[in-house]
PDB file of N, CA and C in Angstrom:
ATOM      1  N   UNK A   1       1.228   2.971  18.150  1.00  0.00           N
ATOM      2  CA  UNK A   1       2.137   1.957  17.673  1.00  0.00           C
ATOM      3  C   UNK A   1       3.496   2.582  17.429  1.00  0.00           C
ATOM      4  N   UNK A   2       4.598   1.748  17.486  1.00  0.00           N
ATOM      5  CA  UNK A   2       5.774   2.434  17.386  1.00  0.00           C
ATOM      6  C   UNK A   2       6.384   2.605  16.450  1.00  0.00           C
ATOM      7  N   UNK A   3       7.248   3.415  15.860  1.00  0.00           N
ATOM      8  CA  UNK A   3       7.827   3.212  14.862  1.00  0.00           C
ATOM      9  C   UNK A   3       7.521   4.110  13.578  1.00  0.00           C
ATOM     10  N   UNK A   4       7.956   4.429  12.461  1.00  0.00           N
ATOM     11  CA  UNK A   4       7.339   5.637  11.306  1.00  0.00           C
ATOM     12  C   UNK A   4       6.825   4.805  10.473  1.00  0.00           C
ATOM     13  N   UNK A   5       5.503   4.528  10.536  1.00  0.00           N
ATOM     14  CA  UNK A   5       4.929   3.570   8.935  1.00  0.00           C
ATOM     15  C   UNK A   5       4.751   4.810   7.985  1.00  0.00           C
ATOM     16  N   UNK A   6       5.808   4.931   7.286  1.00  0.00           N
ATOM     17  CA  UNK A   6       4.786   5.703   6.167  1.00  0.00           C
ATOM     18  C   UNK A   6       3.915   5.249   5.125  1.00  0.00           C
ATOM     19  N   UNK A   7       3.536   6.031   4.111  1.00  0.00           N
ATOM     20  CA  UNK A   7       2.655   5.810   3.251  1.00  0.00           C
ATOM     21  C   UNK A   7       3.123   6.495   2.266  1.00  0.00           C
ATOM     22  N   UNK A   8       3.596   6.426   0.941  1.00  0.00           N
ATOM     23  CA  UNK A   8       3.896   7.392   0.218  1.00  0.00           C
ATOM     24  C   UNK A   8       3.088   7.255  -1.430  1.00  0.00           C
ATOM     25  N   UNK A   9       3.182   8.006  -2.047  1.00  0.00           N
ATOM     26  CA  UNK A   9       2.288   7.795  -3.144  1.00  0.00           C
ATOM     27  C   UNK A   9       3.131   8.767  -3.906  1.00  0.00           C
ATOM     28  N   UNK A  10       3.667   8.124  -5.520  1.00  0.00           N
ATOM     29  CA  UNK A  10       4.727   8.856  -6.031  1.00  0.00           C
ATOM     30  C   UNK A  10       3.834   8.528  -7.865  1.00  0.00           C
ATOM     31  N   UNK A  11       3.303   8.848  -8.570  1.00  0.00           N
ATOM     32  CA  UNK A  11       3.243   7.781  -9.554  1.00  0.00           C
ATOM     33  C   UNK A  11       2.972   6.644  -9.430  1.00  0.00           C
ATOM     34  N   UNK A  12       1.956   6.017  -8.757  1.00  0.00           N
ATOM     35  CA  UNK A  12       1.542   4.742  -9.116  1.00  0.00           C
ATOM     36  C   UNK A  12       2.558   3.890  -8.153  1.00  0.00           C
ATOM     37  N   UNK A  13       3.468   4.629  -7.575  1.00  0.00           N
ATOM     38  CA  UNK A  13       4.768   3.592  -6.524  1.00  0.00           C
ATOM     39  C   UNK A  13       5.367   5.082  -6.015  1.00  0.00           C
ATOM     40  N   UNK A  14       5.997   4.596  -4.598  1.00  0.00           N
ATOM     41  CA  UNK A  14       6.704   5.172  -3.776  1.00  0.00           C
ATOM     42  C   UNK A  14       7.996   5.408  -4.482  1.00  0.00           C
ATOM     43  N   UNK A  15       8.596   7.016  -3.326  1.00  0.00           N
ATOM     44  CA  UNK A  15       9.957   6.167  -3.978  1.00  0.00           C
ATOM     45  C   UNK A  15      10.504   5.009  -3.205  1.00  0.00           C
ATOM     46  N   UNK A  16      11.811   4.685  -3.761  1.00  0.00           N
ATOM     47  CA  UNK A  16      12.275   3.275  -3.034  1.00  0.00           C
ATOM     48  C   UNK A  16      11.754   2.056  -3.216  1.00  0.00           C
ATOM     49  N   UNK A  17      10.628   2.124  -3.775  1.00  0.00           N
ATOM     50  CA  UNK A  17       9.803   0.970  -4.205  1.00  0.00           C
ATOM     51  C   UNK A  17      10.004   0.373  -5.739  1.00  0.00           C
ATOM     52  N   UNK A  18       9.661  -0.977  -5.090  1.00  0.00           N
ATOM     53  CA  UNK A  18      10.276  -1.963  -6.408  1.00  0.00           C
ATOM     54  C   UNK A  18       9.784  -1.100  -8.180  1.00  0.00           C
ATOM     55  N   UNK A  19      10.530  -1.016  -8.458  1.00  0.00           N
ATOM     56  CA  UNK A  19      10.003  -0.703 -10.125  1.00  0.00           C
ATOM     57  C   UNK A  19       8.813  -1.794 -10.793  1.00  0.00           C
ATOM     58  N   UNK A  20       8.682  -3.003 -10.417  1.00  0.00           N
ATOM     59  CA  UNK A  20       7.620  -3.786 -10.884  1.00  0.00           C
ATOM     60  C   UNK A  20       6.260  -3.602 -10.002  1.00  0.00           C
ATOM     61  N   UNK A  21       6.189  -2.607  -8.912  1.00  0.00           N
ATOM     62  CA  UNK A  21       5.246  -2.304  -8.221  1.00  0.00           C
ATOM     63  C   UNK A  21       4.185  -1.351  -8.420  1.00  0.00           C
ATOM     64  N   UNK A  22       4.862  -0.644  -9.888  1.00  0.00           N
ATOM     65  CA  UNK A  22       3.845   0.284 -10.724  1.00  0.00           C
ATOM     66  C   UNK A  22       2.779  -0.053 -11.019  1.00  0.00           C
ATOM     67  N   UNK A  23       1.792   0.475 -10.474  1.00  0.00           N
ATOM     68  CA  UNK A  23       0.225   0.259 -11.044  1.00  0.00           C
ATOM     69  C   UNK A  23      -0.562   1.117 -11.507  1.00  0.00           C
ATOM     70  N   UNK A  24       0.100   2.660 -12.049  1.00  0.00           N
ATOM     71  CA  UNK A  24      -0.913   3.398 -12.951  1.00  0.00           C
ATOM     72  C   UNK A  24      -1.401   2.793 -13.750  1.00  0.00           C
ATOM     73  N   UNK A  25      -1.846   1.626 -14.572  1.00  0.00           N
ATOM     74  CA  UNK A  25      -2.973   0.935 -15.629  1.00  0.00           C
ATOM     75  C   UNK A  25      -3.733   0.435 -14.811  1.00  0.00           C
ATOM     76  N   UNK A  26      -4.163   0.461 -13.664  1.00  0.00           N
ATOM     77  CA  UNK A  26      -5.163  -0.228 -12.939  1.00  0.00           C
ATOM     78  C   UNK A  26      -6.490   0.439 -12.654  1.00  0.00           C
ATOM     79  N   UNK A  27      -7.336  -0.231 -13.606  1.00  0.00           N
ATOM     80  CA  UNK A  27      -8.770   0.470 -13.688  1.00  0.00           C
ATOM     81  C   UNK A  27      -9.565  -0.252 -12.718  1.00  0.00           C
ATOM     82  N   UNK A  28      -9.513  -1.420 -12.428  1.00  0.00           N
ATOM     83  CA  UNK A  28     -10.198  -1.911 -10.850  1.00  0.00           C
ATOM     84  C   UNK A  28      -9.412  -1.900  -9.922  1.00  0.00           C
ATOM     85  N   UNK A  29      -8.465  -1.113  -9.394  1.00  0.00           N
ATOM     86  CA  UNK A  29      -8.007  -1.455  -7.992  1.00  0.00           C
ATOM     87  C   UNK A  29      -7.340  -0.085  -7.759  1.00  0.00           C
ATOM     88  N   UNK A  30      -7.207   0.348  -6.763  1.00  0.00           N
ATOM     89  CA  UNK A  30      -6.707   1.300  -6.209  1.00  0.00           C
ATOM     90  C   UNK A  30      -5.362   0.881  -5.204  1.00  0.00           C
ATOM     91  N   UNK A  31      -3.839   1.657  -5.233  1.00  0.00           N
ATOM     92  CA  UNK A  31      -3.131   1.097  -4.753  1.00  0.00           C
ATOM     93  C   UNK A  31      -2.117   2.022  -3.841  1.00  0.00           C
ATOM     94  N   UNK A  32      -1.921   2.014  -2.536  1.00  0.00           N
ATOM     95  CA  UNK A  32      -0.826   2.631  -1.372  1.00  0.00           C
ATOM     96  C   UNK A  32       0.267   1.307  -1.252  1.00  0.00           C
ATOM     97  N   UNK A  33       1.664   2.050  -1.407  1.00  0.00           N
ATOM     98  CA  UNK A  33       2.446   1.273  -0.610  1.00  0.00           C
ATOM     99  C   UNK A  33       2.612   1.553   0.610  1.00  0.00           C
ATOM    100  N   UNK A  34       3.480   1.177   1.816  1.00  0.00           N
ATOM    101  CA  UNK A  34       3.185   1.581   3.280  1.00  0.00           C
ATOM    102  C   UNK A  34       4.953   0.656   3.512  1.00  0.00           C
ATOM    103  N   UNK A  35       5.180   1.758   4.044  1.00  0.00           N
ATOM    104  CA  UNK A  35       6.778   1.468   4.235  1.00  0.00           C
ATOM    105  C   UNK A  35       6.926   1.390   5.688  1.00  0.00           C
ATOM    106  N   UNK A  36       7.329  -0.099   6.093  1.00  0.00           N
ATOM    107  CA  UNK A  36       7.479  -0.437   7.751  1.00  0.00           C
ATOM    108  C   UNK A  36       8.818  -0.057   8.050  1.00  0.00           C
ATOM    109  N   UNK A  37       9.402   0.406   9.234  1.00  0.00           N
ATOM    110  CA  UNK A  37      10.790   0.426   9.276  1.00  0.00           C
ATOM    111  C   UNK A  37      11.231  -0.595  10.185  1.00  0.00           C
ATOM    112  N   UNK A  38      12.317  -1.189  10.241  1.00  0.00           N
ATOM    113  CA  UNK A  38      12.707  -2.417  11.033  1.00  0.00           C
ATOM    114  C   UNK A  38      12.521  -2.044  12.532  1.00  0.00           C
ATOM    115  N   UNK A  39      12.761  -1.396  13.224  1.00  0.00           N
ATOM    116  CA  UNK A  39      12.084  -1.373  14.638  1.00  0.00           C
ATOM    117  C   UNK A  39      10.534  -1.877  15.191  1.00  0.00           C
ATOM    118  N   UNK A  40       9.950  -2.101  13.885  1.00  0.00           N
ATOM    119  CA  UNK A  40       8.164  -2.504  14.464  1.00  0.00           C
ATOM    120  C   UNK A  40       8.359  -4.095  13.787  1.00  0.00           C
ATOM    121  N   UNK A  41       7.848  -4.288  14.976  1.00  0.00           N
ATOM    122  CA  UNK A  41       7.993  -5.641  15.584  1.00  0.00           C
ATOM    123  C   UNK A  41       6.662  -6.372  14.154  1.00  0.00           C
ATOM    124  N   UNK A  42       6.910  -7.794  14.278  1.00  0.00           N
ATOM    125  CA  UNK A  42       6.275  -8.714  13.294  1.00  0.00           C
ATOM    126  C   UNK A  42       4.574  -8.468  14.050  1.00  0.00           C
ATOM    127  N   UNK A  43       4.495  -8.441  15.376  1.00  0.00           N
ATOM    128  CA  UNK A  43       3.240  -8.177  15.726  1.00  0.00           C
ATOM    129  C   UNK A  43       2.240  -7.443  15.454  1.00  0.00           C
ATOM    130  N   UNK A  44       3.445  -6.251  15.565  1.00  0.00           N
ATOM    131  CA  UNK A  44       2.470  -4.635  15.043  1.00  0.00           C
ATOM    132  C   UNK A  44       2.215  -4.460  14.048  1.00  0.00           C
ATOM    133  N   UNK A  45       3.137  -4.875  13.205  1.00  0.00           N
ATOM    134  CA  UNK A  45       2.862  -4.797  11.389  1.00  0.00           C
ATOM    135  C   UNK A  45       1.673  -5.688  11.286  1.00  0.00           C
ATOM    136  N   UNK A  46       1.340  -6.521  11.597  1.00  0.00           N
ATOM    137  CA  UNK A  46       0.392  -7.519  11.664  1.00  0.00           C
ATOM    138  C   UNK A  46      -0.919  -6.466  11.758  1.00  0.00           C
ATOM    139  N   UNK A  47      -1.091  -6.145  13.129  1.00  0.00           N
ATOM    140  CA  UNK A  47      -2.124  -5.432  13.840  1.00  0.00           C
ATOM    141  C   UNK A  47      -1.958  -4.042  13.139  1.00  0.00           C
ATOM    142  N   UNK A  48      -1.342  -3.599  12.548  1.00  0.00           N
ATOM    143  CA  UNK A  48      -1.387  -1.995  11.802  1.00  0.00           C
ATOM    144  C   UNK A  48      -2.099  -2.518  10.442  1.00  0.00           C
ATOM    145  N   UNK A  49      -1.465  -3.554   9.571  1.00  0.00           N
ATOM    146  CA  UNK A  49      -2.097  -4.383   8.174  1.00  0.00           C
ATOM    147  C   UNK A  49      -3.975  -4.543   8.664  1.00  0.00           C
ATOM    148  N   UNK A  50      -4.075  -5.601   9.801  1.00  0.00           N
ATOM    149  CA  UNK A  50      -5.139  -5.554  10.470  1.00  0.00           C
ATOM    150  C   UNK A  50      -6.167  -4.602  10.059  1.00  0.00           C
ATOM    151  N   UNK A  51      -5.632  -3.376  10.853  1.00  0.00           N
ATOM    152  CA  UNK A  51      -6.591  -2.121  10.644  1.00  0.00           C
ATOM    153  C   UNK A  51      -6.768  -1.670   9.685  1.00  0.00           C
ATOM    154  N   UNK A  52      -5.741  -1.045   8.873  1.00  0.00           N
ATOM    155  CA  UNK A  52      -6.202  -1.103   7.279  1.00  0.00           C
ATOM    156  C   UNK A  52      -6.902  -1.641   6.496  1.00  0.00           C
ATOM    157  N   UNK A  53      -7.038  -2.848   6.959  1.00  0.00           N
ATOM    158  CA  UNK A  53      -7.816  -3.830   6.208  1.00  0.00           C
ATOM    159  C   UNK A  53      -9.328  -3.542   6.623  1.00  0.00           C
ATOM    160  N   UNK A  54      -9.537  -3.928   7.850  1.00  0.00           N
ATOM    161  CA  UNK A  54     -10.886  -3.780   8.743  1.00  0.00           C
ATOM    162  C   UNK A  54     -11.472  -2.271   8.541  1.00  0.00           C
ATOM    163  N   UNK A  55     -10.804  -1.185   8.615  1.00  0.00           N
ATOM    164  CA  UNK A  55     -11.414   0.198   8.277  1.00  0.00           C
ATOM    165  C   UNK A  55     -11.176   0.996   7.192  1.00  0.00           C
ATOM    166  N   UNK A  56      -9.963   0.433   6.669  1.00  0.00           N
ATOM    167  CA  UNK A  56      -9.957   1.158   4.990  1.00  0.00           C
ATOM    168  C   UNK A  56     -10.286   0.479   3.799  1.00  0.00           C
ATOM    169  N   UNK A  57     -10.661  -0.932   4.107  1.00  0.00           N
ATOM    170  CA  UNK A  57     -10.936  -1.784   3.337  1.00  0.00           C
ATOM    171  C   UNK A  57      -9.610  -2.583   2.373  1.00  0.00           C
ATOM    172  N   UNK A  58      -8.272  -2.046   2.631  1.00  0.00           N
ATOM    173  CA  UNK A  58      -7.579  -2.594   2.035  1.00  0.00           C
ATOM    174  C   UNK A  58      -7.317  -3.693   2.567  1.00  0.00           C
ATOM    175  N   UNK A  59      -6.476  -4.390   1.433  1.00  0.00           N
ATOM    176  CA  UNK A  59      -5.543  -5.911   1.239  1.00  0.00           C
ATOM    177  C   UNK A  59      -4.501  -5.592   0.852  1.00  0.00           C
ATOM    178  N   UNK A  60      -3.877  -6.669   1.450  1.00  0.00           N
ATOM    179  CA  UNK A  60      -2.184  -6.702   1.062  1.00  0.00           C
ATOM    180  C   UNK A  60      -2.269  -7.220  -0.321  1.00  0.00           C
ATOM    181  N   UNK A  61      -1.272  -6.942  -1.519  1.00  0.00           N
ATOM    182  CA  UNK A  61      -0.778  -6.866  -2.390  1.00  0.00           C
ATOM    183  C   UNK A  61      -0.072  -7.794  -2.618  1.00  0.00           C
ATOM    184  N   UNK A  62       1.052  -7.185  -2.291  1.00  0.00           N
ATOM    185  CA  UNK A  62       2.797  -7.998  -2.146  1.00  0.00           C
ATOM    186  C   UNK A  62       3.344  -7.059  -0.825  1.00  0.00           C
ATOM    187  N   UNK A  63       4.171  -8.360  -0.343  1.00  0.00           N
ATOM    188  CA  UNK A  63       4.828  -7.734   0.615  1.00  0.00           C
ATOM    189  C   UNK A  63       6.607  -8.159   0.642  1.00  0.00           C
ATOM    190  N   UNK A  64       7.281  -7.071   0.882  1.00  0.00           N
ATOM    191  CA  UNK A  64       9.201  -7.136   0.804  1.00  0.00           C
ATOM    192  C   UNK A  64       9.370  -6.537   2.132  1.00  0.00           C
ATOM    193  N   UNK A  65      10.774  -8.259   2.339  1.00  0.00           N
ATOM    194  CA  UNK A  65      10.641  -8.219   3.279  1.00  0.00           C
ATOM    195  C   UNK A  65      12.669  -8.339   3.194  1.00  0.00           C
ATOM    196  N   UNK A  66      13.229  -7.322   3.540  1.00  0.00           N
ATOM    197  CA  UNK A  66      14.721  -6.627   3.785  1.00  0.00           C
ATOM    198  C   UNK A  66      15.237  -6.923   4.435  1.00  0.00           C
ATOM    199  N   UNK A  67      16.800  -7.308   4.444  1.00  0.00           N
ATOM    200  CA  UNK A  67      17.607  -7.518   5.265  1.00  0.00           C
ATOM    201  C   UNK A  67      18.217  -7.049   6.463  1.00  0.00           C
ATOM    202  N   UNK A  68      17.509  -5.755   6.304  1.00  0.00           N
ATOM    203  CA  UNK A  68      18.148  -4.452   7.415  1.00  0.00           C
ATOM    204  C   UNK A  68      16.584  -4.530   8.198  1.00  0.00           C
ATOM    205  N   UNK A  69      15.200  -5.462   8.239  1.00  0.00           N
ATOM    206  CA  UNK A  69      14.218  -5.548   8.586  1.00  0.00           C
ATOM    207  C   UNK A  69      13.333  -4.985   8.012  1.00  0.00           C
ATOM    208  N   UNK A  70      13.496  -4.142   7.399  1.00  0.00           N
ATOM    209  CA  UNK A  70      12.364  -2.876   6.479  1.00  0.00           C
ATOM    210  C   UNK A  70      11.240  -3.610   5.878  1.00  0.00           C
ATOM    211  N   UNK A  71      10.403  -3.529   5.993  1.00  0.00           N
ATOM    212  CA  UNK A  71       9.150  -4.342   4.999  1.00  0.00           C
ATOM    213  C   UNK A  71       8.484  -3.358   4.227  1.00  0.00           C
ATOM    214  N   UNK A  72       8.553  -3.141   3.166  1.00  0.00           N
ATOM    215  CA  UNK A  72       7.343  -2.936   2.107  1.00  0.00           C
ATOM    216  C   UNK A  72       6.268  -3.090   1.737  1.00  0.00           C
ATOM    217  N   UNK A  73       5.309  -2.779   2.099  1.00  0.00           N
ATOM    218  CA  UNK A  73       4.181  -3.329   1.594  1.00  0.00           C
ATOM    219  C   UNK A  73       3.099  -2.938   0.394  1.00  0.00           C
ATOM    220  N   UNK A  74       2.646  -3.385  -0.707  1.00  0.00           N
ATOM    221  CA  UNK A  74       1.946  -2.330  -1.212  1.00  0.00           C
ATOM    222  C   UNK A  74       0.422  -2.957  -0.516  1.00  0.00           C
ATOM    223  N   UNK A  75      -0.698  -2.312  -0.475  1.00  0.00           N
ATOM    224  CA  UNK A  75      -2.164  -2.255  -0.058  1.00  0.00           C
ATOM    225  C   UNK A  75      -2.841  -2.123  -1.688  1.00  0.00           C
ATOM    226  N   UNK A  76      -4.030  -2.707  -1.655  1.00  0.00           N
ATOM    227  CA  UNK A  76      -4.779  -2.554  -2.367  1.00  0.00           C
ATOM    228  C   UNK A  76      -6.249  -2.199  -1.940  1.00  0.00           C
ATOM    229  N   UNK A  77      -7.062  -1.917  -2.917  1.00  0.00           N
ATOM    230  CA  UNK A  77      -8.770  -2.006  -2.653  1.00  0.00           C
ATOM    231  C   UNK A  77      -9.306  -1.924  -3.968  1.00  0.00           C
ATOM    232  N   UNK A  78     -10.436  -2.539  -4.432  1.00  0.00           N
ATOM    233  CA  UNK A  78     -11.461  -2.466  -5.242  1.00  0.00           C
ATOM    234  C   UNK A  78     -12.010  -0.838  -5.045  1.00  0.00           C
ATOM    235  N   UNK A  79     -11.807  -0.515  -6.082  1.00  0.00           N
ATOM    236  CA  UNK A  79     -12.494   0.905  -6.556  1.00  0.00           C
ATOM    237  C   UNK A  79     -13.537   1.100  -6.721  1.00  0.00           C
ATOM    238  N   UNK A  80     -14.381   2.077  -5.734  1.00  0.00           N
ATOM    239  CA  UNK A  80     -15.694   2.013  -6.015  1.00  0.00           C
ATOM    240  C   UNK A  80     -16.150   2.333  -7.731  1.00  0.00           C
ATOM    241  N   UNK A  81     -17.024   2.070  -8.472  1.00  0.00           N
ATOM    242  CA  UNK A  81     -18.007   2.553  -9.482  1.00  0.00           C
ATOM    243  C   UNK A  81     -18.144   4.464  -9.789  1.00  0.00           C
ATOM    244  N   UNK A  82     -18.327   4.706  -8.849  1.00  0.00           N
ATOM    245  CA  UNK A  82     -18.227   6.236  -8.910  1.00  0.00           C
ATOM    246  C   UNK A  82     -16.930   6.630  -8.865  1.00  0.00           C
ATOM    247  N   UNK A  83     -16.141   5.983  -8.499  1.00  0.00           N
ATOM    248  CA  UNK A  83     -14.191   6.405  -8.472  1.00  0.00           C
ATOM    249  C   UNK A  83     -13.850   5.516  -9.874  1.00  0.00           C
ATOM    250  N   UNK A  84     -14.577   4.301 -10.408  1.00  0.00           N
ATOM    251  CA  UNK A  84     -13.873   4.379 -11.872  1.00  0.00           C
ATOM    252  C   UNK A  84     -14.495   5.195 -12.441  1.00  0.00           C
ATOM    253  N   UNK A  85     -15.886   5.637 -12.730  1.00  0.00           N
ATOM    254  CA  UNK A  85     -16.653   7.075 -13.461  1.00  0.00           C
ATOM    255  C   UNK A  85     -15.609   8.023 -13.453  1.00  0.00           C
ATOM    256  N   UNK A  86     -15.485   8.219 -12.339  1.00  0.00           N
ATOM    257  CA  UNK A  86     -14.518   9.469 -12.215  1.00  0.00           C
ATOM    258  C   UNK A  86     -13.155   9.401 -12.817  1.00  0.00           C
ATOM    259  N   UNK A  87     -12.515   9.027 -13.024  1.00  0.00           N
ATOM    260  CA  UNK A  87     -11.497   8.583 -13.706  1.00  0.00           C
ATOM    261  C   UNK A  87     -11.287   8.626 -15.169  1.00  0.00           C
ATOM    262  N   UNK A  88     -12.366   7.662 -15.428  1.00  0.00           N
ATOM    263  CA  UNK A  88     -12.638   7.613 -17.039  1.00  0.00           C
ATOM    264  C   UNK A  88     -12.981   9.109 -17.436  1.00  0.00           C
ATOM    265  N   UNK A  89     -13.465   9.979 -16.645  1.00  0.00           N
ATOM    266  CA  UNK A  89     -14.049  11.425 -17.388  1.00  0.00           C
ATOM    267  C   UNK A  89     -12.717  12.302 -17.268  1.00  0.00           C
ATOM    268  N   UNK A  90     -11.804  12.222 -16.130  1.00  0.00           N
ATOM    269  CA  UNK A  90     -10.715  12.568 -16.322  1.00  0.00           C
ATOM    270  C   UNK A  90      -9.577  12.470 -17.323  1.00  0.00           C
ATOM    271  N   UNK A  91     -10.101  11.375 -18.449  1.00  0.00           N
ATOM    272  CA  UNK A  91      -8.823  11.176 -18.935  1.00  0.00           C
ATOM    273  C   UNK A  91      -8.687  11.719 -20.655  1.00  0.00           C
TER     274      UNK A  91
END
């Protein structure tokens, strides 16, 4: 697919990412944002979201959508039981 999707993970949000997109208090959900850059077409973002979904199990969140084309997306997933265990003993 074309184009740089990244993925970044900064604290609970990327940088560049909305300040209300913070989700370190989230004990059921696990969360990636995924930064589209305006060259990838409405199709591919589609079919890249797609796959994520189908093999990593994530869902879209919220999605920002920029004037210069850039889309934002954050991803979510339900946290397995053994990944909240784990967590809670961490803290």
């Amino acid at each position: 697919m074309g184009g740089d999707m990244r993925r970044t993970t900064a604290g609970g949000r990327g940088p560049g990412f909305p300040r209300e997109w913070t989700t370190a208090g989230s004990d059921d959900y696990e969360y990636t944002p995924l930064r589209l850059p305006p060259d990838v077409t409405r199709v591919t973002a589609s079919m890249r979201l797609s796959i994520e979904a189908e093999f990593g199990g994530w869902e879209i969140s919220r999605v920002r959508l920029y004037s210069d084309g850039t889309r934002k997306v954050l991803l979510k997933r339900k946290k397995t039981r053994a990944e909240r265990n784990s967590a809670e003993v961490d803290r």
